[in-house]
N, C-alpha and C. Protein backbone atom coordinates (compact mmCIF):
# COMPACT_ATOMS: atom_id res chain seq x y z
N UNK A 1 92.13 80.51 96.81
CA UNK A 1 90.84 80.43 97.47
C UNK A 1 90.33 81.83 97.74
N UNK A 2 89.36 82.09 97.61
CA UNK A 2 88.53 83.33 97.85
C UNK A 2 87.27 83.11 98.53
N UNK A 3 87.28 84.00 99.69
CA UNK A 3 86.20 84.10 100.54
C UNK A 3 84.61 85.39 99.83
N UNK A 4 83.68 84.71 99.92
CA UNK A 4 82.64 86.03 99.69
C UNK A 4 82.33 86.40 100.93
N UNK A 5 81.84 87.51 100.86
CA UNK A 5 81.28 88.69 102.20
C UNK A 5 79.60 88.92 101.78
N UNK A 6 78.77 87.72 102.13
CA UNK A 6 77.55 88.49 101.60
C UNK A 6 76.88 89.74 102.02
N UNK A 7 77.30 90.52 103.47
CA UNK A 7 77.26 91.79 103.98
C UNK A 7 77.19 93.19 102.43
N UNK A 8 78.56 92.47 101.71
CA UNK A 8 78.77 93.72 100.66
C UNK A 8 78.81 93.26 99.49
N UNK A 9 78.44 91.83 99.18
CA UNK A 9 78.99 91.27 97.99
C UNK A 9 80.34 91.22 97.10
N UNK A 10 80.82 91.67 98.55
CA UNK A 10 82.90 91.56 97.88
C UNK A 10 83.39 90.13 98.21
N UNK A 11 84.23 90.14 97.29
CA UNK A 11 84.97 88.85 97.24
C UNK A 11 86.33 88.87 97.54
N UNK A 12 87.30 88.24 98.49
CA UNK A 12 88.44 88.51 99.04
C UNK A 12 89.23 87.57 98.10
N UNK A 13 90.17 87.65 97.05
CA UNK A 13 90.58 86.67 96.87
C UNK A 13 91.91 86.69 97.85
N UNK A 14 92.81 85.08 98.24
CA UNK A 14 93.88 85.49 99.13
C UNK A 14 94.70 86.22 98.53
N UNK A 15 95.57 86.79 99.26
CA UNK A 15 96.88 87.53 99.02
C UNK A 15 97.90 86.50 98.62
N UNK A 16 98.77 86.77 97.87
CA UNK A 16 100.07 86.36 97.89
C UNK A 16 100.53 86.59 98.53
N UNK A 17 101.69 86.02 99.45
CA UNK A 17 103.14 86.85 100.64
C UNK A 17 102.46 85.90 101.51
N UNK A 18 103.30 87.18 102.75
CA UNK A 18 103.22 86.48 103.89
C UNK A 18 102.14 86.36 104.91
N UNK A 19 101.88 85.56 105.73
CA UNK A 19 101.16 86.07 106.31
C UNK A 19 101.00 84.96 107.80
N UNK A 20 100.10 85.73 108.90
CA UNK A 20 100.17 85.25 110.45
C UNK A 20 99.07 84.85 110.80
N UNK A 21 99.07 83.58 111.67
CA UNK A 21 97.52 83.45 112.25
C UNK A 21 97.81 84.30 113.61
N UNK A 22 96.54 85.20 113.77
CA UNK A 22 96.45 86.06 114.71
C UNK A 22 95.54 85.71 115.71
N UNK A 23 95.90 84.86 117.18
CA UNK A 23 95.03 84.21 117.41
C UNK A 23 93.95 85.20 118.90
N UNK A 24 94.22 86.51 119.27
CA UNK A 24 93.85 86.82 119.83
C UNK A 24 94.01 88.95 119.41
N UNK A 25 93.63 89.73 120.02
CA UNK A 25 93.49 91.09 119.77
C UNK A 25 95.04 91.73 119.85
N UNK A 26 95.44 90.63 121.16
CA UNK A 26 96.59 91.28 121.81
C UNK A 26 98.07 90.93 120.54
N UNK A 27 97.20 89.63 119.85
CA UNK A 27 98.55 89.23 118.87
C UNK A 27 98.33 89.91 117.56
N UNK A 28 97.11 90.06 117.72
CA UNK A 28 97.21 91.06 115.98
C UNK A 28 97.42 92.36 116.30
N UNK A 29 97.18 93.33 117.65
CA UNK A 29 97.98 94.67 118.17
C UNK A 29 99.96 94.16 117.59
N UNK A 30 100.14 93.41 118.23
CA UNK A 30 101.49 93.04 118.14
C UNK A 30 102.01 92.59 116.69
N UNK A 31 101.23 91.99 115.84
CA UNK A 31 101.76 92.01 114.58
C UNK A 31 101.78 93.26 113.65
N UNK A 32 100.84 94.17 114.12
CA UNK A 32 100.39 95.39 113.96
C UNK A 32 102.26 96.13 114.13
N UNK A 33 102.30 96.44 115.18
CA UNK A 33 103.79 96.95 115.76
C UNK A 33 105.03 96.06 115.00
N UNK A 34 104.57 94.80 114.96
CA UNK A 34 105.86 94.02 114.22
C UNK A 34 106.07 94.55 112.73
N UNK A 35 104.66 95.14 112.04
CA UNK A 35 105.00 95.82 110.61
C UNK A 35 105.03 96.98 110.05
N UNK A 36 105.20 97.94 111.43
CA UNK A 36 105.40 99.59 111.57
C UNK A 36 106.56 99.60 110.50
N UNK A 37 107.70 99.15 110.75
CA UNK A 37 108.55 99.79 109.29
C UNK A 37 108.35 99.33 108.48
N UNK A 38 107.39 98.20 107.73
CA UNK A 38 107.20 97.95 106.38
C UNK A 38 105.96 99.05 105.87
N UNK A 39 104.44 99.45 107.19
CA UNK A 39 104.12 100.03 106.53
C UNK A 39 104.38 101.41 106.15
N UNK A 40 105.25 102.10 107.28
CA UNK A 40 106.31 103.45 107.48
C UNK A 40 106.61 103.70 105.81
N UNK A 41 107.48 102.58 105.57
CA UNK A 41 108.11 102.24 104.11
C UNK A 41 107.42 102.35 103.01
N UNK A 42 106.29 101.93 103.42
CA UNK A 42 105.12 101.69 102.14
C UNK A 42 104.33 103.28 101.74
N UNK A 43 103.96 103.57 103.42
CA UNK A 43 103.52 104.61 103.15
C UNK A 43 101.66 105.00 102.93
N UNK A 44 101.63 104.00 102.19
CA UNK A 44 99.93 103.36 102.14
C UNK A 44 99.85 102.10 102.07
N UNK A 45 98.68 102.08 103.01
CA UNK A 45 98.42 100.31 103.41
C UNK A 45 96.90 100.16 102.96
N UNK A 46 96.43 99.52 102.18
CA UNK A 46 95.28 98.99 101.90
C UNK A 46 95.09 98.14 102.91
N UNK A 47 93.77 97.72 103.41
CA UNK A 47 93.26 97.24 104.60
C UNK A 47 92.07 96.68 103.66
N UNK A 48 91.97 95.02 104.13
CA UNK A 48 91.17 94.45 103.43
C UNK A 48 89.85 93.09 104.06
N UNK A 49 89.16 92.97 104.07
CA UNK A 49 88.53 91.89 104.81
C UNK A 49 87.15 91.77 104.85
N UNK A 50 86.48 91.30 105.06
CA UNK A 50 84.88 91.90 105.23
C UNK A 50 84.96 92.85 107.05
N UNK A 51 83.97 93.06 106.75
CA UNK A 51 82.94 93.88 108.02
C UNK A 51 83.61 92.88 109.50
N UNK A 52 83.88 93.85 110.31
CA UNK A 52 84.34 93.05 111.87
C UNK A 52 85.00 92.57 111.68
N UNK A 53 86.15 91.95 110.60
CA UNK A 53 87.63 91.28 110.25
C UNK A 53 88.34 92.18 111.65
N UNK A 54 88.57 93.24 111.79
CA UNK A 54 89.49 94.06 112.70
C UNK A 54 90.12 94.96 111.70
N UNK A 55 89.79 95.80 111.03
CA UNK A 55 90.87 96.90 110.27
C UNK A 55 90.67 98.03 111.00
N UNK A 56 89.77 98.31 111.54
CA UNK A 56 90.19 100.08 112.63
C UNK A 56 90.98 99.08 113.53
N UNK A 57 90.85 98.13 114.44
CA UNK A 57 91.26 97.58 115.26
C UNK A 57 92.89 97.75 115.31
N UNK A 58 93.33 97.50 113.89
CA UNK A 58 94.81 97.34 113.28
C UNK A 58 95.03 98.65 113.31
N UNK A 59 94.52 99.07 112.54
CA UNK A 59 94.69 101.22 112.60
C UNK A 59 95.10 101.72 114.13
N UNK A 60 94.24 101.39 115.12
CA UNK A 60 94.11 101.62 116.45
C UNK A 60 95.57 101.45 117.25
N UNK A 61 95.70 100.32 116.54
CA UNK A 61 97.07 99.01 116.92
C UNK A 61 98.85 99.74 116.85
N UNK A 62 98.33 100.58 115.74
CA UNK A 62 99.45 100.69 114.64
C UNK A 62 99.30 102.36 115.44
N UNK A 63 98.94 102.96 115.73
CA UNK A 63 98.17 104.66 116.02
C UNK A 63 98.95 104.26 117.46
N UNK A 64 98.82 103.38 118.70
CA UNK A 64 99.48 103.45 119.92
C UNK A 64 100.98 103.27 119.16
N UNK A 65 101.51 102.10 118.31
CA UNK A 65 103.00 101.94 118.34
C UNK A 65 103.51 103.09 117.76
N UNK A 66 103.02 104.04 116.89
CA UNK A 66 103.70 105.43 116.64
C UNK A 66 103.48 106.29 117.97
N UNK A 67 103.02 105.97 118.81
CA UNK A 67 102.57 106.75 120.12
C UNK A 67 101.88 107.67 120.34
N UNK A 68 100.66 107.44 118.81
CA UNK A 68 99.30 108.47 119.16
C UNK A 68 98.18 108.49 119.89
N UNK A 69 98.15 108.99 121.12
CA UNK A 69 96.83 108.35 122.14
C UNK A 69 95.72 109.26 121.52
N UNK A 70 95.45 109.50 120.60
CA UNK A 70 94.38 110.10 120.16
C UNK A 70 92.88 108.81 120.10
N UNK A 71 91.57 109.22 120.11
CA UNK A 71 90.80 107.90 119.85
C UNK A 71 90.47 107.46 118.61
N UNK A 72 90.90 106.75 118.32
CA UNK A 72 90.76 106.48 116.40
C UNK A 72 89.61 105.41 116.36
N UNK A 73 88.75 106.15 115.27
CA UNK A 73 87.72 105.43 115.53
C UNK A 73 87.70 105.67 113.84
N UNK A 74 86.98 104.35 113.50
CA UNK A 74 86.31 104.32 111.51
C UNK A 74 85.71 105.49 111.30
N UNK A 75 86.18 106.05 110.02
CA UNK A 75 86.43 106.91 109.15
C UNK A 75 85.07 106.83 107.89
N UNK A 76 84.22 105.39 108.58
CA UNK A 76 82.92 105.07 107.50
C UNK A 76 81.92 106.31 107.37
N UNK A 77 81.77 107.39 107.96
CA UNK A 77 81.45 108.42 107.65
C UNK A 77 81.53 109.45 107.16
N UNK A 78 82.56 110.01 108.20
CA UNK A 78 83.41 110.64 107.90
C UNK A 78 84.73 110.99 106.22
N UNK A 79 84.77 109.78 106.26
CA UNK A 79 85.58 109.33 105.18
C UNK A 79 87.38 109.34 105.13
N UNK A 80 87.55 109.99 106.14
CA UNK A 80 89.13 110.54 106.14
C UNK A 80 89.35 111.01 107.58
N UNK A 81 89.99 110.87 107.90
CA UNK A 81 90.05 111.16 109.56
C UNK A 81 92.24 111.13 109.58
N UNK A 82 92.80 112.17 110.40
CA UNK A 82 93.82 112.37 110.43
C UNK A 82 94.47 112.43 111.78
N UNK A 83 95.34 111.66 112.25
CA UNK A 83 95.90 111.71 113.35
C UNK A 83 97.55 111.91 113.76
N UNK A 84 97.65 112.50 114.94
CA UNK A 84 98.67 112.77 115.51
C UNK A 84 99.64 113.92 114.91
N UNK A 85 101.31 114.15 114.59
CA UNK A 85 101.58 115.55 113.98
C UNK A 85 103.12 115.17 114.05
N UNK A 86 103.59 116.11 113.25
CA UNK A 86 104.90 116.11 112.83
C UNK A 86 105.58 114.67 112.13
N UNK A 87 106.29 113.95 112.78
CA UNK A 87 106.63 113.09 111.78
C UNK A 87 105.88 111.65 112.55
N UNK A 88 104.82 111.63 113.51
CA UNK A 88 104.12 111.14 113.79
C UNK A 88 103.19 110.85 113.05
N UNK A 89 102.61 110.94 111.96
CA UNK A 89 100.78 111.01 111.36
C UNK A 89 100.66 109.67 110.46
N UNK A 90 99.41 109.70 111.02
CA UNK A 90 98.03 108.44 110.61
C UNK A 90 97.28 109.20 109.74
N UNK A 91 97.24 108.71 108.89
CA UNK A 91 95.63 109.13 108.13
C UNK A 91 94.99 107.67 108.00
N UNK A 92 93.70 108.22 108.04
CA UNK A 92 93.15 106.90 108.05
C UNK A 92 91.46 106.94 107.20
N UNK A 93 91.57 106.66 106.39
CA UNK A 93 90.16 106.09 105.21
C UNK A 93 89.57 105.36 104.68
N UNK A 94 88.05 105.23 104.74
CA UNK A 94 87.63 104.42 104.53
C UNK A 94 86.57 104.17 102.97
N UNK A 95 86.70 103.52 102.31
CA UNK A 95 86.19 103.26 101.23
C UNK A 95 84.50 102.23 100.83
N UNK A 96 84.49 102.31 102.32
CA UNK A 96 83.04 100.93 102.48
C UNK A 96 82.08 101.78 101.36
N UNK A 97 81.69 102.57 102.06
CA UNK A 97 80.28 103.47 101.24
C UNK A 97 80.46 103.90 100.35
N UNK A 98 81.85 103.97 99.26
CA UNK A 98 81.79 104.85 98.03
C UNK A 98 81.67 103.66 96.82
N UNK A 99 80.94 104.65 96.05
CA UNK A 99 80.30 103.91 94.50
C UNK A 99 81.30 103.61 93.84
N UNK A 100 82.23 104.83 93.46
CA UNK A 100 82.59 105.01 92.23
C UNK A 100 84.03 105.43 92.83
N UNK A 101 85.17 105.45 91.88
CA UNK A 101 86.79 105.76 91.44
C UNK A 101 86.73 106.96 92.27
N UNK A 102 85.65 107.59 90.96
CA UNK A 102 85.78 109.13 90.95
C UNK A 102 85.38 109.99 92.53
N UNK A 103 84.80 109.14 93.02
CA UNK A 103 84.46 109.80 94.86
C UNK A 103 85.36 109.07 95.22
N UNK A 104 86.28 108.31 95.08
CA UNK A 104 87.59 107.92 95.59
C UNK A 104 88.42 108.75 95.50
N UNK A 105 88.53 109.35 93.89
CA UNK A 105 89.82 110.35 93.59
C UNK A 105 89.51 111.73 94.43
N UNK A 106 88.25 111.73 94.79
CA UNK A 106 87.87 113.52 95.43
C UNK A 106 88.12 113.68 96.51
N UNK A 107 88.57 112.18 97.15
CA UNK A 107 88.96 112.64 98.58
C UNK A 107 90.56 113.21 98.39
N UNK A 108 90.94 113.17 97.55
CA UNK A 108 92.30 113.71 97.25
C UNK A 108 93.65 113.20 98.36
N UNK A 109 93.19 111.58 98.59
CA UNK A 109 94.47 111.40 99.46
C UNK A 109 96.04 111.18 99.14
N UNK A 110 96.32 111.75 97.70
CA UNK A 110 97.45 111.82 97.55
C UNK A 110 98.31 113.01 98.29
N UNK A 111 97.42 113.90 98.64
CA UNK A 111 97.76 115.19 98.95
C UNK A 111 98.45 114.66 100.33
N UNK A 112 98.06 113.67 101.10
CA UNK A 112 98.38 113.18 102.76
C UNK A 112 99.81 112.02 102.30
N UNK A 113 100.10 111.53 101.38
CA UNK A 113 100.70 110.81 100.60
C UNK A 113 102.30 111.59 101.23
N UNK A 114 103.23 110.55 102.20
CA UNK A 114 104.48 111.10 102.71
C UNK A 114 104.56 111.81 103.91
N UNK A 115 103.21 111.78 104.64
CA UNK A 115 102.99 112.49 105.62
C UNK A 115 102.62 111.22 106.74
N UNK A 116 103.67 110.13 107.08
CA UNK A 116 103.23 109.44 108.29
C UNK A 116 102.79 108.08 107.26
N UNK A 117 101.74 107.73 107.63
CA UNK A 117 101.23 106.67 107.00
C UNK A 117 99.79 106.43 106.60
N UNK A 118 99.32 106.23 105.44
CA UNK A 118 98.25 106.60 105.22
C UNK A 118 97.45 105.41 105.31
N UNK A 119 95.91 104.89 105.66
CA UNK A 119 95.78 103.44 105.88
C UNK A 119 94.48 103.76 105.07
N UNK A 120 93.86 102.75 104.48
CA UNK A 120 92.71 102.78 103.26
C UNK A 120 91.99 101.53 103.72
N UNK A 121 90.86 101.27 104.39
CA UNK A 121 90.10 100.63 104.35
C UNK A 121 89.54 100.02 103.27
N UNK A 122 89.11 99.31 102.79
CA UNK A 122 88.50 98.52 102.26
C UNK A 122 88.96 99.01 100.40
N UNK A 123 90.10 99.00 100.63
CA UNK A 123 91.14 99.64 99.10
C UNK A 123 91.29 98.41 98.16
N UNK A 124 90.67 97.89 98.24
CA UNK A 124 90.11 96.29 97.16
C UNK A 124 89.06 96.87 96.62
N UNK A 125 88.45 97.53 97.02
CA UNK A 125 87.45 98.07 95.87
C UNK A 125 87.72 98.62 94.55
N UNK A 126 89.01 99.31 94.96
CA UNK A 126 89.46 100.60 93.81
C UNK A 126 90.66 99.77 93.66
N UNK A 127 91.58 98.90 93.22
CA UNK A 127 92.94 98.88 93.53
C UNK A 127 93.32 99.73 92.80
N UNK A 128 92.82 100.08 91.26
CA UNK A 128 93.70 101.06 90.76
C UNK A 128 93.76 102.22 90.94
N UNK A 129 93.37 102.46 91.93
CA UNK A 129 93.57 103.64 92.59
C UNK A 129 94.97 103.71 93.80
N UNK A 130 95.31 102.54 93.94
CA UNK A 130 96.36 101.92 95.29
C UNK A 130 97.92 102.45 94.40
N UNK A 131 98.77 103.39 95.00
CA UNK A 131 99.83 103.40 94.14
C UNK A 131 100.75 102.20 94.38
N UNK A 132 101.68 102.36 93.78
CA UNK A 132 102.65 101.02 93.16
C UNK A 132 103.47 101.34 94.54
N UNK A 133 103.32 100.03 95.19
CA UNK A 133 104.44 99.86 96.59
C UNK A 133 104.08 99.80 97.69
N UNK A 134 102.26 100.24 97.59
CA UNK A 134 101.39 100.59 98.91
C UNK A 134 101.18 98.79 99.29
N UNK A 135 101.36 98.77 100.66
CA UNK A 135 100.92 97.64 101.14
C UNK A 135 99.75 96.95 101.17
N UNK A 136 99.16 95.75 101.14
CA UNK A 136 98.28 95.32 101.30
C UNK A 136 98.07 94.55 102.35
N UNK A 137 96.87 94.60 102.96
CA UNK A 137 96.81 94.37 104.31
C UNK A 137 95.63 93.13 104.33
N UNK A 138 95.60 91.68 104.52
CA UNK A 138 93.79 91.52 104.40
C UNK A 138 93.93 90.35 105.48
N UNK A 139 92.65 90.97 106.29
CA UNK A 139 92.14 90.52 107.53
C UNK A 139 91.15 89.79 107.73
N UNK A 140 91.39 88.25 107.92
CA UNK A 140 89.98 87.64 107.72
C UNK A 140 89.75 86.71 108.85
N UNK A 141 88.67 86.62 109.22
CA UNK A 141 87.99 86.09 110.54
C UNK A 141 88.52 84.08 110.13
N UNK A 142 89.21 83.70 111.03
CA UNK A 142 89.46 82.54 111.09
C UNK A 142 89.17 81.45 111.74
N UNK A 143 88.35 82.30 113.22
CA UNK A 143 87.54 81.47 114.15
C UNK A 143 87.15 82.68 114.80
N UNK A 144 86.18 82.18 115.92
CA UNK A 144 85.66 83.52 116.74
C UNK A 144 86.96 84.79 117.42
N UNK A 145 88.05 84.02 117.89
CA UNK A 145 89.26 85.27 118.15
C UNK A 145 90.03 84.86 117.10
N UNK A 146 90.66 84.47 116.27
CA UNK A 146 91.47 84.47 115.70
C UNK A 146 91.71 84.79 113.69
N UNK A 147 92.62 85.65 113.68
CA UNK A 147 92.20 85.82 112.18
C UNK A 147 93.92 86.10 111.53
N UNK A 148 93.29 85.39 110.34
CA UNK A 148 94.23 84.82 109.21
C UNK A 148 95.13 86.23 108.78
N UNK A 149 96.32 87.02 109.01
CA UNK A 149 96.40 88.09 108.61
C UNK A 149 97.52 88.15 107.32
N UNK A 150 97.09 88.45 106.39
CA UNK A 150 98.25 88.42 105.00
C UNK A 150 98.69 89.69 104.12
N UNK A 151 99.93 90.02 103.93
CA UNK A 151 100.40 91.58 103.42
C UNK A 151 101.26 90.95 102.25
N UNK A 152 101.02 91.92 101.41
CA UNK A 152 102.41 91.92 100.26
C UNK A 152 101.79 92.79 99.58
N UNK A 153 103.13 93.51 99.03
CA UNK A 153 103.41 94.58 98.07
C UNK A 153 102.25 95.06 96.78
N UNK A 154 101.96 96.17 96.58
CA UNK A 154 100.58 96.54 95.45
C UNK A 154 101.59 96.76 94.40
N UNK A 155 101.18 96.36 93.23
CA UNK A 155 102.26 96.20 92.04
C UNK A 155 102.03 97.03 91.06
N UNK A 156 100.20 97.55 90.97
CA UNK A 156 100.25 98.69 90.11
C UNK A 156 99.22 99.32 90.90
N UNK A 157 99.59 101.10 89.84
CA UNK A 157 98.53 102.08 90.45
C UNK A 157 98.36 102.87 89.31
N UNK A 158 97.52 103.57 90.21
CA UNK A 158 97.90 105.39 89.29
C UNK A 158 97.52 106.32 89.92
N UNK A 159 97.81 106.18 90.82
CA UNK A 159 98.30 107.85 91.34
C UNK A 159 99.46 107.60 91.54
């Protein structure tokens, strides 16, 4: 089953794996913390959903359980935004506004690649840009608080 987003004209198809009904902020903060070492492991997490699903929300979520009180806020401008230090770090990017691969590849986030955890907003746009192992994250509105949350493994890339 696949959801459309008429906001952007993206189409979510579901994920394979696993996944949680998240029925309030406080339970998707907490599933957030429940998958710190898978995405630790992964390294990059694609973040997926339409508009207001909650993906800074999760970023935010995931930014207190490494214990960064910094204010993390979407990266939709900006494009790349970096938090906390040493073996603490968030990077965090967003892909809403870009056209093309190639303004994907210029943000050069391989370079942040091993440094903490890197999180990619709306990384369904580009997958082949997602390297092989990066998590997938997709967040979808299931009722007014509650949303459908599903992850499993990215199988190809190239970077």
């Amino acid at each position: 089953m696949a959801t459309d987003n008429p906001a952007t004209d993206q189409t979510f198809p579901q994920l394979e794996g696993e996944s949680r009904l998240a029925c309030s902020l406080q339970e998707t903060s907490s599933l957030a913390e429940e998958l710190l070492p898978l995405m630790l492991k992964a390294g990059v997490v694609s973040l997926e959903g339409p508009l207001g699903a909650g993906k800074t929300h999760f970023v935010k979520a995931t930014a207190r359980a490494l214990g960064i009180n910094e204010d993390v806020t979407s990266p939709t401008f900006t494009l790349l935004q970096s938090y906390g230090s040493g073996d603490q770090q968030l990077h965090h990017s967003d892909w809403y506004r870009l056209d093309s691969a190639a303004e994907a590849l210029a943000l050069s986030l391989e370079e942040y690649y091993g440094e903490g955890v890197m999180f990619i907003e709306w990384g369904n746009k580009f997958p082949e840009l997602l390297p092989p192992g990066a998590l997938r994250i997709q967040i979808m509105p299931h009722s007014d608080d509650s949303r459908m949350i599903r992850w499993s493994k990215h199988l190809e890339g190239s970077l």
